[in-house]
Structures are given as structure tokens and as C-alpha cells.
N, C-alpha and C. Protein backbone atom coordinates (compact mmCIF):
# COMPACT_ATOMS: atom_id res chain seq x y z
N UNK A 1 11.39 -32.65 -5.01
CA UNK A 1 10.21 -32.23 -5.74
C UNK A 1 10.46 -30.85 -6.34
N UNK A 2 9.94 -31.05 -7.67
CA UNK A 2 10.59 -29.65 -8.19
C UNK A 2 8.90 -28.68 -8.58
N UNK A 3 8.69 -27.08 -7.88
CA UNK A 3 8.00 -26.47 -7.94
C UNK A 3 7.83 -25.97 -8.98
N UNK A 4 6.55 -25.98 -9.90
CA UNK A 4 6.37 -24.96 -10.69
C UNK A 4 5.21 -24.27 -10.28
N UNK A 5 4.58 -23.10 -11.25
CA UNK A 5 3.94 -21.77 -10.52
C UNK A 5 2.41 -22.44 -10.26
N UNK A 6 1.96 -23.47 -11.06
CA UNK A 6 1.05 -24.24 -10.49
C UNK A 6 0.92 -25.35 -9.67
N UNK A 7 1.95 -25.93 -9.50
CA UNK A 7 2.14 -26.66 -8.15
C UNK A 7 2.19 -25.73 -7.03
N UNK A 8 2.55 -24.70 -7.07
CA UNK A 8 2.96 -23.78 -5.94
C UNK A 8 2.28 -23.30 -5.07
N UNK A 9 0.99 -23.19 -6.68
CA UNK A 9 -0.50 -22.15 -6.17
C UNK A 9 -1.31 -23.36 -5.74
N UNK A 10 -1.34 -24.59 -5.97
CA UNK A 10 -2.11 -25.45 -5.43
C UNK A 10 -1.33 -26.04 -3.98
N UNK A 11 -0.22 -25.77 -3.88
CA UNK A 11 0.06 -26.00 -2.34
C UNK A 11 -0.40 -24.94 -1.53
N UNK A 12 -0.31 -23.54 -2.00
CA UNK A 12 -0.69 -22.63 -1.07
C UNK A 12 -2.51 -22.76 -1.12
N UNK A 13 -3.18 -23.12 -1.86
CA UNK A 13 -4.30 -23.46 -1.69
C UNK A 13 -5.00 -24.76 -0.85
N UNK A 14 -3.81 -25.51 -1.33
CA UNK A 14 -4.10 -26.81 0.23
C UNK A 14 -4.46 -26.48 1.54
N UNK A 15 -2.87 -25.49 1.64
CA UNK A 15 -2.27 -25.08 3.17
C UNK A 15 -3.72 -24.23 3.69
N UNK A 16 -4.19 -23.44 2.67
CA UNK A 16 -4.91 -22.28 3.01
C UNK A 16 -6.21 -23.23 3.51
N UNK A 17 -7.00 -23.80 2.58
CA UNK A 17 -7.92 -24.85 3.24
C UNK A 17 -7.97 -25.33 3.95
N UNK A 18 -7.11 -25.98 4.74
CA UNK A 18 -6.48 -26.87 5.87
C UNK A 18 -6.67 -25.97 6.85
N UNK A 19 -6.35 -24.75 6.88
CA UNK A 19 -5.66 -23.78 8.37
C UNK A 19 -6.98 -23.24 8.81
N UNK A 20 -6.81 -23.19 10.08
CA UNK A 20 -8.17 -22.77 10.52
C UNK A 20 -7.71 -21.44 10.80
N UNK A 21 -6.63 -20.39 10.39
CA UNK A 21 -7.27 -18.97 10.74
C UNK A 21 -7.33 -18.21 9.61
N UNK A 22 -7.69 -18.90 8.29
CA UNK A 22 -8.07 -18.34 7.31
C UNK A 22 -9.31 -18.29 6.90
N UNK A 23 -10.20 -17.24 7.24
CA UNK A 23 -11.66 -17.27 6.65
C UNK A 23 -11.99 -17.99 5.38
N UNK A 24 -13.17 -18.78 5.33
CA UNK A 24 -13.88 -19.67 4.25
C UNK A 24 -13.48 -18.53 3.16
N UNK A 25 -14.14 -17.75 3.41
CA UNK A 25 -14.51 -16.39 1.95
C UNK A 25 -13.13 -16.30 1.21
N UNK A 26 -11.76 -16.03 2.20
CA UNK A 26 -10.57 -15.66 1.56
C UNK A 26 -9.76 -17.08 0.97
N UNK A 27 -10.28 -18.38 0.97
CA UNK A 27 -9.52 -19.47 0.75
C UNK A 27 -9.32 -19.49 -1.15
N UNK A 28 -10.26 -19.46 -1.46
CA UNK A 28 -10.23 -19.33 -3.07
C UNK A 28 -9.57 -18.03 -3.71
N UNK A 29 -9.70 -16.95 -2.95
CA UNK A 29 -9.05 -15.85 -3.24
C UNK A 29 -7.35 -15.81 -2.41
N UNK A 30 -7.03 -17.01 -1.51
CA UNK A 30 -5.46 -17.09 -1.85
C UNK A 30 -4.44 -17.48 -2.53
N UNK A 31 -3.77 -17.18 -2.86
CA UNK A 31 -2.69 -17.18 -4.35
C UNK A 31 -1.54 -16.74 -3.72
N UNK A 32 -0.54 -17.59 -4.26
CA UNK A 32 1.19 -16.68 -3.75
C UNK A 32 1.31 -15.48 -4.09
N UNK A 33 0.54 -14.93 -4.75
CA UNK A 33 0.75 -13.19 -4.91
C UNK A 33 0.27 -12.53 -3.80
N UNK A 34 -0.75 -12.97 -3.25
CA UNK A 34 -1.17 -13.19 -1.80
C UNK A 34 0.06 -12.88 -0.93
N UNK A 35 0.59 -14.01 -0.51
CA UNK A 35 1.95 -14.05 0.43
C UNK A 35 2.70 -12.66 0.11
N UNK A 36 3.09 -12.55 -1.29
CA UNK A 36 3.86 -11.40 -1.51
C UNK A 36 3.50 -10.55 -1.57
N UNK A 37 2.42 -10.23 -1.40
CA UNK A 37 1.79 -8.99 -1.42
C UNK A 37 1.82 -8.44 0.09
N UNK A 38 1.43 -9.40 1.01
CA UNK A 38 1.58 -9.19 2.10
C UNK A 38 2.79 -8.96 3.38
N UNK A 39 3.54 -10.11 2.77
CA UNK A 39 5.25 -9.82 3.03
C UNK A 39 5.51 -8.10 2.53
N UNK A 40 5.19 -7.77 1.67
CA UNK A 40 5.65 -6.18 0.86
C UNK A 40 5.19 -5.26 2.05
N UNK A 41 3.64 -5.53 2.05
CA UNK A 41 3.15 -5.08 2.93
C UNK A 41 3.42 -4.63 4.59
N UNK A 42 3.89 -5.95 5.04
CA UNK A 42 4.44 -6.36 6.04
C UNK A 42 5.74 -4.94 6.51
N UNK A 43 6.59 -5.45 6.02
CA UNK A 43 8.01 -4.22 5.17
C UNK A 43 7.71 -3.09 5.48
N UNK A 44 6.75 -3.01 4.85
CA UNK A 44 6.46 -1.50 4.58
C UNK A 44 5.80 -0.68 5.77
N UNK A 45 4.73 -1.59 6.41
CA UNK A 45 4.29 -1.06 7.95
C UNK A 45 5.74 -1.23 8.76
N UNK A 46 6.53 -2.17 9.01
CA UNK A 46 7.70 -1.94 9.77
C UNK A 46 8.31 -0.95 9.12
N UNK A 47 8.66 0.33 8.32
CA UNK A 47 9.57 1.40 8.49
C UNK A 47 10.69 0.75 7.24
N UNK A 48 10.65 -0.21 6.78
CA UNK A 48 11.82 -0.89 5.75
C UNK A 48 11.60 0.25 4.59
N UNK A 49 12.55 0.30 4.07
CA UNK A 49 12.84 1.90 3.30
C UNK A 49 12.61 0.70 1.35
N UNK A 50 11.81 1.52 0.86
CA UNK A 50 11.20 1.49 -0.12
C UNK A 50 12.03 0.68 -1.35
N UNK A 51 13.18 1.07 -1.04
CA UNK A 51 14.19 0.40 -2.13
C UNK A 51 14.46 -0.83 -1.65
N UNK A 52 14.62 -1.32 -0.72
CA UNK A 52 15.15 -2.29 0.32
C UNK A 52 13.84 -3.84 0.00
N UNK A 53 12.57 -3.17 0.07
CA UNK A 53 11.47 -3.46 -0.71
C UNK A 53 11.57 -4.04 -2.42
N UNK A 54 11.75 -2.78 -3.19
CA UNK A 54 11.54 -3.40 -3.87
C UNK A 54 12.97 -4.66 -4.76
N UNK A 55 14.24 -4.29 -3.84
CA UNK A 55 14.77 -5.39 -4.36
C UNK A 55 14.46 -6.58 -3.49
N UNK A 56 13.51 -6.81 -2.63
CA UNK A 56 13.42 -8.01 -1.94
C UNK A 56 12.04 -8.77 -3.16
N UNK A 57 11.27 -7.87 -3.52
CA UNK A 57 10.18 -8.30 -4.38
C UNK A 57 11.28 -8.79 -5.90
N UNK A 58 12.22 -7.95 -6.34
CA UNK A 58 12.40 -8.31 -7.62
C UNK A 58 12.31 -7.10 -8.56
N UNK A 59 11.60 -6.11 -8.20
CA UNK A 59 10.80 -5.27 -9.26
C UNK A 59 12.48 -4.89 -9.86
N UNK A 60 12.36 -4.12 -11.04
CA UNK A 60 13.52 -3.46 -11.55
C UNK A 60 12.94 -1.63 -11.30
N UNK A 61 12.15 -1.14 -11.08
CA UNK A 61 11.93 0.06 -10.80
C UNK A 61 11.33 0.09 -9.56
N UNK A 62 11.60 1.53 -8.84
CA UNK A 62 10.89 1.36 -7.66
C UNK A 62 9.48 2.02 -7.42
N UNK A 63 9.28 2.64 -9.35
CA UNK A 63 7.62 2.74 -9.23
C UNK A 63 6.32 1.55 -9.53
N UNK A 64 7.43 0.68 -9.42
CA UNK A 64 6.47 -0.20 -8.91
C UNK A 64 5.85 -0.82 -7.80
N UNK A 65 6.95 -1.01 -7.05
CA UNK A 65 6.86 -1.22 -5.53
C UNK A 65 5.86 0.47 -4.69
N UNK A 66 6.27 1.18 -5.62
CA UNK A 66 5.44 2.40 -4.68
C UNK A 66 3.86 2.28 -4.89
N UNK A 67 3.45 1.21 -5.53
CA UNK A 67 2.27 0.43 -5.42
C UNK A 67 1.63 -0.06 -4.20
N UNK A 68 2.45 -0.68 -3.50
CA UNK A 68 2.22 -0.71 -2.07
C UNK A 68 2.08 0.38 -1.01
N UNK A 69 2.83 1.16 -1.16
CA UNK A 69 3.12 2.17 0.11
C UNK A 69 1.05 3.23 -0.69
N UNK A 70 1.13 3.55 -1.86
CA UNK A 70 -0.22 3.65 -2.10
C UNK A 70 -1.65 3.47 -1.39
N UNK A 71 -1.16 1.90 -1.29
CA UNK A 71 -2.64 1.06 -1.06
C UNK A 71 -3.04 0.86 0.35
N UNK A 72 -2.02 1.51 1.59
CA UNK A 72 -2.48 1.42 2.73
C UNK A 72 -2.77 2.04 3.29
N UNK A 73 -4.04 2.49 3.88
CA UNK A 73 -5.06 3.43 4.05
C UNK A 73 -4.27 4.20 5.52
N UNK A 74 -3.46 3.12 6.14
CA UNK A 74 -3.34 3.06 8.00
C UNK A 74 -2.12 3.68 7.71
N UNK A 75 -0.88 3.68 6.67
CA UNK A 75 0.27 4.33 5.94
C UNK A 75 -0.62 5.59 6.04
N UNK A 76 -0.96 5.92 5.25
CA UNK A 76 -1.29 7.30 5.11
C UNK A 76 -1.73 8.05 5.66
N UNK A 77 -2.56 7.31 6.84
CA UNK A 77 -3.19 8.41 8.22
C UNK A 77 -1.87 8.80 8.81
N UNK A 78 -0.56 7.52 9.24
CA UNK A 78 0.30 7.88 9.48
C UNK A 78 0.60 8.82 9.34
N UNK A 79 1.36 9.26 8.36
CA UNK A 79 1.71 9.97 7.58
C UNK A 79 1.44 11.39 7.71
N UNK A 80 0.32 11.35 7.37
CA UNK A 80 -0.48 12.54 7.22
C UNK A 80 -0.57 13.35 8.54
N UNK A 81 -0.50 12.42 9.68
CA UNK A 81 -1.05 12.94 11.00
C UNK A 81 0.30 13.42 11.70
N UNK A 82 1.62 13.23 11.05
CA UNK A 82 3.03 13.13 11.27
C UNK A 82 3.48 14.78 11.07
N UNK A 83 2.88 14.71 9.38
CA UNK A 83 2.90 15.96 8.67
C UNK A 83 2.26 17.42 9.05
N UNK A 84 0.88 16.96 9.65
CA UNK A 84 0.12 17.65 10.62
C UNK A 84 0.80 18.18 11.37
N UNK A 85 0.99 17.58 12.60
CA UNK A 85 2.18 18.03 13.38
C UNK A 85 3.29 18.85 13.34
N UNK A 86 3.92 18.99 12.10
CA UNK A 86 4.71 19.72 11.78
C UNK A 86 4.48 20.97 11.07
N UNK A 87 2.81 21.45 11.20
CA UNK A 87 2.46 22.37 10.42
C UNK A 87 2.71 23.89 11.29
N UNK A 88 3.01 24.68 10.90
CA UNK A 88 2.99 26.32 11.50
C UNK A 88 1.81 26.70 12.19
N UNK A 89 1.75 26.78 13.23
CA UNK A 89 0.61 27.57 13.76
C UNK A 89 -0.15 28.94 13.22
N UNK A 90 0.87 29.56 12.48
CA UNK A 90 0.97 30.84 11.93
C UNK A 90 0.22 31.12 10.90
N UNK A 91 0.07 30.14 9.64
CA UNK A 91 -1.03 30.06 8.37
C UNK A 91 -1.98 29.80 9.09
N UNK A 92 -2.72 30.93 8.57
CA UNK A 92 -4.18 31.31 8.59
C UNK A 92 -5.04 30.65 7.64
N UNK A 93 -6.53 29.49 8.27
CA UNK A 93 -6.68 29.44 6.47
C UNK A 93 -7.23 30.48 5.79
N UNK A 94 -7.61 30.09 4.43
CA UNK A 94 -8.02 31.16 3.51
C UNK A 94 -9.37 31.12 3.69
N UNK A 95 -9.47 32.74 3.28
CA UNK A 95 -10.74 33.36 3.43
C UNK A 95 -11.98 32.60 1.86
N UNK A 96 -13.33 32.68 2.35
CA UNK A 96 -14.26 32.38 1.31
C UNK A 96 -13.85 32.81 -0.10
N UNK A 97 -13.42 34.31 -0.14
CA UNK A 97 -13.00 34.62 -1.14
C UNK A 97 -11.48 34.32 -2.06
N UNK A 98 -10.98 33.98 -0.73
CA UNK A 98 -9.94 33.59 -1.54
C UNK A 98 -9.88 31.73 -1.93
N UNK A 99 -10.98 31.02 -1.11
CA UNK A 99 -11.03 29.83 -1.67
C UNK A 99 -11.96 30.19 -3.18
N UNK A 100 -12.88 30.68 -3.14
CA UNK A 100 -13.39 30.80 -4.69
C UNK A 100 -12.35 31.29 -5.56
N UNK A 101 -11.19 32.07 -5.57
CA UNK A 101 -10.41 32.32 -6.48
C UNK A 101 -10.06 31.01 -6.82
N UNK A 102 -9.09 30.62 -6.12
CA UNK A 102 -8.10 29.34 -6.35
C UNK A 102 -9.22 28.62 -6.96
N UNK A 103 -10.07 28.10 -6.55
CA UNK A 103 -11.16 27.01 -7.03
C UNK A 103 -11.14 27.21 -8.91
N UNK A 104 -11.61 28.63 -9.06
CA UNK A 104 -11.76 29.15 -9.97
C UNK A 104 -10.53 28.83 -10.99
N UNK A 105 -9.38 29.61 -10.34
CA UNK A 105 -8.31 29.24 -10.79
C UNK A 105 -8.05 27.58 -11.29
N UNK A 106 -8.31 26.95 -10.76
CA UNK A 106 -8.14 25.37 -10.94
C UNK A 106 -8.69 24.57 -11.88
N UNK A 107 -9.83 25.13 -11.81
CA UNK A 107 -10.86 25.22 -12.92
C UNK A 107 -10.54 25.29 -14.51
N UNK A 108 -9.94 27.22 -14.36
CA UNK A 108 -9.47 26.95 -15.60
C UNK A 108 -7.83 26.72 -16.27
N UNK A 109 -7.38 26.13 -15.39
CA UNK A 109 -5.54 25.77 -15.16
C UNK A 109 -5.23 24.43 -15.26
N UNK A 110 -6.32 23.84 -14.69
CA UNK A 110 -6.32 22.02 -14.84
C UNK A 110 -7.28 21.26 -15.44
């Protein structure tokens, strides 16, 4: 049997109907971009390094694939809380006055 992109999407729409651990709501909204989106996804919470990614997707640039690493909210607490950690005890934050400068500054700079 030979697949094309609408046979493909109507098998993954069978499968999806059929399976009982796919919520009613998400059955019409699954699509093989679906799968791949989630496989990317997948990757990307395991630590798989960004390039590695996007030649498994196909992309020819890897600002595309950095589409993903973007869109995950639980990535970025990571992240962020990693970065935290590694901050100086030593910076002080800035004073009222010196946040109204910068503000100011920003204002008329950007």
C-alpha cells in the first residue's frame, strides 16, 4: 500500500478515534504534524542538542527547529532556574532611581 499525505492523515485520524487515551476534544485536531511536533518535542525535553533535531525533522536551517525549544513553557523555567543559580550574590539590584533612568532610557533608545 502506497501512502500519500492524505491517506496518512486519515490513518492517523482512524488510529486517533479508535484509542482510548486520546481525549474526544483532541481527535479532530490530530494530524501527523501532530506526531512531529511532538517527537521534536519529545528530543528536545530529553537534552538532544538542537541540530541533531533539526536534521531528524528535515528542516534545512536550524531557525526553524528553534521553534520548538521557544514553545515550551517547562524548557524555559528550566532554564531560567539553572541560570538563576549561577547568578553572583554580589549584584545589588538597582535602586528606584536608577530603574527610572534605564526605563527612561529604553523609552527613548527602542
Amino acid at each position: 500500500m502506497i501512502f500519500t499525505a492524505f491517506s496518512y492523515t486519515k490513518e492517523v485520524h482512524h488510529h486517533a478515534q479508535n484509542s482510548t487515551s486520546v481525549p474526544t476534544i483532541l481527535i479532530k485536531s490530530t494530524h501527523p504534524h501532530v506526531i512531529r511536533h511532538s517527537k521534536a518535542m519529545h528530543l528536545l525535553e530529553s537534552g538532544v542538542n538542537l541540530i541533531y533535531i533539526r536534521d531528524f525533522l528535515g528542516h534545512s536551517s536550524v531557525t526553524t527547529t528553534e521553534i520548538y525549544a521557544k514553545c515550551n513553557p517547562e524548557l524555559k523555567r528550566k532554564y531560567i532556574l539553572e541560570a538563576a543559580s549561577q547568578l553572583d550574590d554580589s549584584i545589588q539590584p538597582y535602586s528606584d532611581n536608577e530603574k527610572d533612568g534605564l526605563l527612561d532610557w529604553l523609552k527613548n533608545n527602542i
